[in-house]
N, C-alpha and C. Protein backbone atom coordinates (compact mmCIF):
# COMPACT_ATOMS: atom_id res chain seq x y z
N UNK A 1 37.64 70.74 196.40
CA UNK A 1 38.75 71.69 196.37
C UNK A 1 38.17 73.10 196.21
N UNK A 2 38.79 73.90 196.85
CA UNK A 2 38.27 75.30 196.84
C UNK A 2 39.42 76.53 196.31
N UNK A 3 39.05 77.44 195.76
CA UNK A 3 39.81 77.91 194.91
C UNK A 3 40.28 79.21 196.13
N UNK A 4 41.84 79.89 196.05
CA UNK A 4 42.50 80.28 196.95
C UNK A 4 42.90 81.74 196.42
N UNK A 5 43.29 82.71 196.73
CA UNK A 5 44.45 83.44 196.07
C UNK A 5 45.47 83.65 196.76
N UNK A 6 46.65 83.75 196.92
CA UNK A 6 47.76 83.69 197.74
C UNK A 6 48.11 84.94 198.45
N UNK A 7 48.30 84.86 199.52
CA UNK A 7 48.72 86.58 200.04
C UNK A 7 50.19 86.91 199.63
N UNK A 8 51.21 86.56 199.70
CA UNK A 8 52.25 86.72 199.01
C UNK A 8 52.29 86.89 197.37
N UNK A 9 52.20 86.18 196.92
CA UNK A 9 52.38 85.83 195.26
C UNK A 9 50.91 86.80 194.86
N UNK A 10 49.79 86.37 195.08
CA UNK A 10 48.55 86.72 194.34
C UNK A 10 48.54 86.00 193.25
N UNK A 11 48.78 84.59 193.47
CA UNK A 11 48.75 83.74 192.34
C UNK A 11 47.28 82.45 192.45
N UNK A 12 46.50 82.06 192.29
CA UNK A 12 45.34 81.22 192.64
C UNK A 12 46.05 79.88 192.64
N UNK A 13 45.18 79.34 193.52
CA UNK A 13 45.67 78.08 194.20
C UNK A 13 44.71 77.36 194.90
N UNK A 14 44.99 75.75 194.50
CA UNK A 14 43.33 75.28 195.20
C UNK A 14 43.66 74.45 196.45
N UNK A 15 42.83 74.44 197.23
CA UNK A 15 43.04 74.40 198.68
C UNK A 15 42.15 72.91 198.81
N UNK A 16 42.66 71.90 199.74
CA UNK A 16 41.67 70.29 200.03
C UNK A 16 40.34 71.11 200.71
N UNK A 17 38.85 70.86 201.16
CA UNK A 17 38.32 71.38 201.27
C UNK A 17 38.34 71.17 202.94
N UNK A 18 39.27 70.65 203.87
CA UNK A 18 39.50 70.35 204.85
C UNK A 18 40.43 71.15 205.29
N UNK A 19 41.09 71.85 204.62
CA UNK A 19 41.75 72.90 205.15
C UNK A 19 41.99 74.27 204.36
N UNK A 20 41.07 74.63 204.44
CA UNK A 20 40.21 75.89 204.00
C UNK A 20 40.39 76.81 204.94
N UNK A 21 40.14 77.03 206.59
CA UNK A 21 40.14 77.65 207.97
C UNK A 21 41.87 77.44 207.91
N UNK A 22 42.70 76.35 207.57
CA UNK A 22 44.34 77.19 207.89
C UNK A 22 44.54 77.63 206.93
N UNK A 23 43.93 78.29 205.59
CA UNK A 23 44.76 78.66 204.38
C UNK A 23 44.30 80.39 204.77
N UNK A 24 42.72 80.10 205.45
CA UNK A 24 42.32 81.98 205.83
C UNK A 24 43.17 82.07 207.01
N UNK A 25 43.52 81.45 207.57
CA UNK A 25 44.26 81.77 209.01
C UNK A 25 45.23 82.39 208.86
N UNK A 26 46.04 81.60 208.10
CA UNK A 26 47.62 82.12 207.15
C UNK A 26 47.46 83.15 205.97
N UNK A 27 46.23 84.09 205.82
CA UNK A 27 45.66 85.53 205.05
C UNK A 27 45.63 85.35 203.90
N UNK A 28 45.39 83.64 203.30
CA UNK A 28 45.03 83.77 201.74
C UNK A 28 43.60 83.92 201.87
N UNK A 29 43.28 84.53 201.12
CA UNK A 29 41.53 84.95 200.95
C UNK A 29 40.68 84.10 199.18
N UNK A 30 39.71 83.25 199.72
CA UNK A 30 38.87 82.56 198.69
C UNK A 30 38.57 83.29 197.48
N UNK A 31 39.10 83.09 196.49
CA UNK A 31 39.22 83.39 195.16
C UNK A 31 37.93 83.89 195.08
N UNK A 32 36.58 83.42 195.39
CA UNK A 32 35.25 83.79 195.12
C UNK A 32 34.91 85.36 195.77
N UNK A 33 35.94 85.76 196.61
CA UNK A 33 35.55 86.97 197.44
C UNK A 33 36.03 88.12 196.34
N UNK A 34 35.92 89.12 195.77
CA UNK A 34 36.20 90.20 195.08
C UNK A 34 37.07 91.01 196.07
N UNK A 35 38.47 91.26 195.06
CA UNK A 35 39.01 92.41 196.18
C UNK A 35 38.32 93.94 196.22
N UNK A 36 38.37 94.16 197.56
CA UNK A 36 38.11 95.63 197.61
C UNK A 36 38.59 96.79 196.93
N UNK A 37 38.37 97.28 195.82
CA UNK A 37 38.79 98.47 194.95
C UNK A 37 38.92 99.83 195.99
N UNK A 38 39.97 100.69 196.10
CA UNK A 38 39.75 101.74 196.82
C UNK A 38 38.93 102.75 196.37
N UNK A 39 38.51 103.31 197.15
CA UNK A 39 37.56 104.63 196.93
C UNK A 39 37.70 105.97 195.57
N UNK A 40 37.27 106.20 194.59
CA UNK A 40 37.32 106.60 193.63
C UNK A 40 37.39 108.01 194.27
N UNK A 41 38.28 108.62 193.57
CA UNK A 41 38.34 110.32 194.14
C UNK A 41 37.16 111.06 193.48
N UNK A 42 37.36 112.21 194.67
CA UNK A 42 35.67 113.21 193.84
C UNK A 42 36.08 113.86 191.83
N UNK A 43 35.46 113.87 191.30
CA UNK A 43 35.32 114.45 190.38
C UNK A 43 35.70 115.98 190.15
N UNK A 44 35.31 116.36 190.88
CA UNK A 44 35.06 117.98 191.09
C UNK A 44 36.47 118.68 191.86
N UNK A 45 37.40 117.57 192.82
CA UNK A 45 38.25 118.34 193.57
C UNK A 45 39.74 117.03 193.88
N UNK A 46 40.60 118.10 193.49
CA UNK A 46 42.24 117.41 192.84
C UNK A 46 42.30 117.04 194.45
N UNK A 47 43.58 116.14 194.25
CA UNK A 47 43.50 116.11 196.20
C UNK A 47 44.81 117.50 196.11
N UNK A 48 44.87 117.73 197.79
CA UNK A 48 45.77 118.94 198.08
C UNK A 48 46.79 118.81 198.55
N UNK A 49 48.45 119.19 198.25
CA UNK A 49 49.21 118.84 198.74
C UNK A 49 49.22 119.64 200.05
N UNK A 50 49.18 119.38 201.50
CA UNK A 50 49.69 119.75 202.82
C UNK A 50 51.24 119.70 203.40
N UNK A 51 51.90 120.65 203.81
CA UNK A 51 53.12 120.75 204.37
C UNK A 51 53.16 119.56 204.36
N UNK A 52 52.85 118.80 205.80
CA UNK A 52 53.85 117.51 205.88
C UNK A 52 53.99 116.61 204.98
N UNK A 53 53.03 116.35 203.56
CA UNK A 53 53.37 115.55 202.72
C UNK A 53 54.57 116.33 201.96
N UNK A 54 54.83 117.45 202.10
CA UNK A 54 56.06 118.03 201.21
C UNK A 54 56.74 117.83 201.71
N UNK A 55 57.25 117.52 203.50
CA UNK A 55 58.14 117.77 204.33
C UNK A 55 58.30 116.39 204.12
N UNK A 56 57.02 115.33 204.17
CA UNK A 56 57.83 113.81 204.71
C UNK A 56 58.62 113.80 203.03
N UNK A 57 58.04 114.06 202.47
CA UNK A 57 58.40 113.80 200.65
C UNK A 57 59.94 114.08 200.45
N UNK A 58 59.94 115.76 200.97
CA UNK A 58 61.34 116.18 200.99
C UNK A 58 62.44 114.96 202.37
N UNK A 59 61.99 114.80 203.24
CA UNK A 59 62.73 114.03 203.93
C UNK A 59 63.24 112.37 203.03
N UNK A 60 62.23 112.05 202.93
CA UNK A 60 62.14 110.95 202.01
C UNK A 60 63.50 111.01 200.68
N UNK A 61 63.47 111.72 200.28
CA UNK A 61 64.34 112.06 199.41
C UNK A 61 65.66 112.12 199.74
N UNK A 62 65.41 113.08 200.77
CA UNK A 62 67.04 113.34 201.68
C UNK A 62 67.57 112.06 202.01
N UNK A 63 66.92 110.86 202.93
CA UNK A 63 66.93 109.45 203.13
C UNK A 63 67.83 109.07 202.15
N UNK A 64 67.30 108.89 200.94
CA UNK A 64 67.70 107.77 199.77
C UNK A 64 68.58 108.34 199.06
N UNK A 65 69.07 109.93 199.49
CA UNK A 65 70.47 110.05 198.84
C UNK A 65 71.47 110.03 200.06
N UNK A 66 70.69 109.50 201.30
CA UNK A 66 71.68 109.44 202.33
C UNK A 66 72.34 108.12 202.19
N UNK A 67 71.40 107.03 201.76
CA UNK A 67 71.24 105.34 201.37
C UNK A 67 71.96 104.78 200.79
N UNK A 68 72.20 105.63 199.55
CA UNK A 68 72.62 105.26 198.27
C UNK A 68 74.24 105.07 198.27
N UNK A 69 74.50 104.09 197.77
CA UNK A 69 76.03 102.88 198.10
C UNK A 69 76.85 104.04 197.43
N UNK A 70 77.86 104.38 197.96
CA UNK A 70 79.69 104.30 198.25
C UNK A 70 79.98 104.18 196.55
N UNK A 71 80.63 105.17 195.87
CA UNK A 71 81.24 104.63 194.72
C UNK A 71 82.11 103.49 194.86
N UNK A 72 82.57 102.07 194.50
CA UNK A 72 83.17 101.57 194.22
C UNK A 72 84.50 101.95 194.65
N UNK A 73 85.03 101.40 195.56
CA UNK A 73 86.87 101.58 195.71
C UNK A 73 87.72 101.30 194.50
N UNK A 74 88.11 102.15 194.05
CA UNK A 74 89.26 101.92 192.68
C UNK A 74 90.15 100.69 192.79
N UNK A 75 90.31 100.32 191.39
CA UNK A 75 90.86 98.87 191.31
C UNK A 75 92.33 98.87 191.97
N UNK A 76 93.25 98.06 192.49
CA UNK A 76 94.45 98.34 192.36
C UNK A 76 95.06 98.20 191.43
N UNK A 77 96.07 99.29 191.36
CA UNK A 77 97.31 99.10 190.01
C UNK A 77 98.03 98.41 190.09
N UNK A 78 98.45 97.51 188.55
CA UNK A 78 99.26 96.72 189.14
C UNK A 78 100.86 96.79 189.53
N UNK A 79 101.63 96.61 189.99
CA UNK A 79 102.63 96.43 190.71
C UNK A 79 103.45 97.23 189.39
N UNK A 80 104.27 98.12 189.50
CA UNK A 80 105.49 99.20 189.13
C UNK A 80 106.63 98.09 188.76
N UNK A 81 107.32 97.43 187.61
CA UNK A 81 108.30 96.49 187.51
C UNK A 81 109.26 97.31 188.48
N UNK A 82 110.49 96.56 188.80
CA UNK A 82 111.07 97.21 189.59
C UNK A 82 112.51 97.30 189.00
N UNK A 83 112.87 98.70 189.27
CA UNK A 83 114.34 99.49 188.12
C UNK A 83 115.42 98.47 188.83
N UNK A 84 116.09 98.70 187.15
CA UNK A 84 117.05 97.53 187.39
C UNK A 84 118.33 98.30 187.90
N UNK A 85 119.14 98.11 188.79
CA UNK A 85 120.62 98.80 189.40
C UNK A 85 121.20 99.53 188.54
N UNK A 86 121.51 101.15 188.91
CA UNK A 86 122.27 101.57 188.17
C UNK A 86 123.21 100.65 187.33
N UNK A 87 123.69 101.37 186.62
CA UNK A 87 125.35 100.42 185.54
C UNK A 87 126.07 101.13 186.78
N UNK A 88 127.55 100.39 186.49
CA UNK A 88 129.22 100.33 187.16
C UNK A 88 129.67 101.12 186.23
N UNK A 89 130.11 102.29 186.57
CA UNK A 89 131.17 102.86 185.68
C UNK A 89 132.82 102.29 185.65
């Protein structure tokens, strides 16, 4: 049995050793492989914000208050009893 990590979940999982080639096929990757850590930023220099990250950022924003659900339709009231006939003089 060979040890797995799941591409969905990222949960470990052990694999028959006969089907090992459909578990990488289907993008779980062998527990023994180390994931790739991304690249550590420089020391010396902040990153820089550029227009279009302000522009997609600001768009982005605009989006999700375009997105965002409908207040609730008010409950109905219930039904007005209904007036009883003038009196007969």
């Amino acid at each position: 049995m060979k040890e797995f990590i799941n591409s969905l979940t990222g949960t470990r999982m052990f694999v028959a050793d006969g089907r090992e080639e459909e578990y990488k096929k289907a993008g779980h990757r062998p527990a023994d492989i180390p994931e790739p850590e991304p690249p550590a930023p420089d020391a010396g220099s902040a990153p820089e914000a550029s227009e279009t990250d302000t522009g997609a950022a600001r768009a982005a924003e605009e989006e999700k208050t375009e997105t965002e659900p409908a207040a609730p339709a008010p409950a109905k009231s219930a039904a007005a009893p209904k007036r009883k006939a003038a009196a007969k003089k």
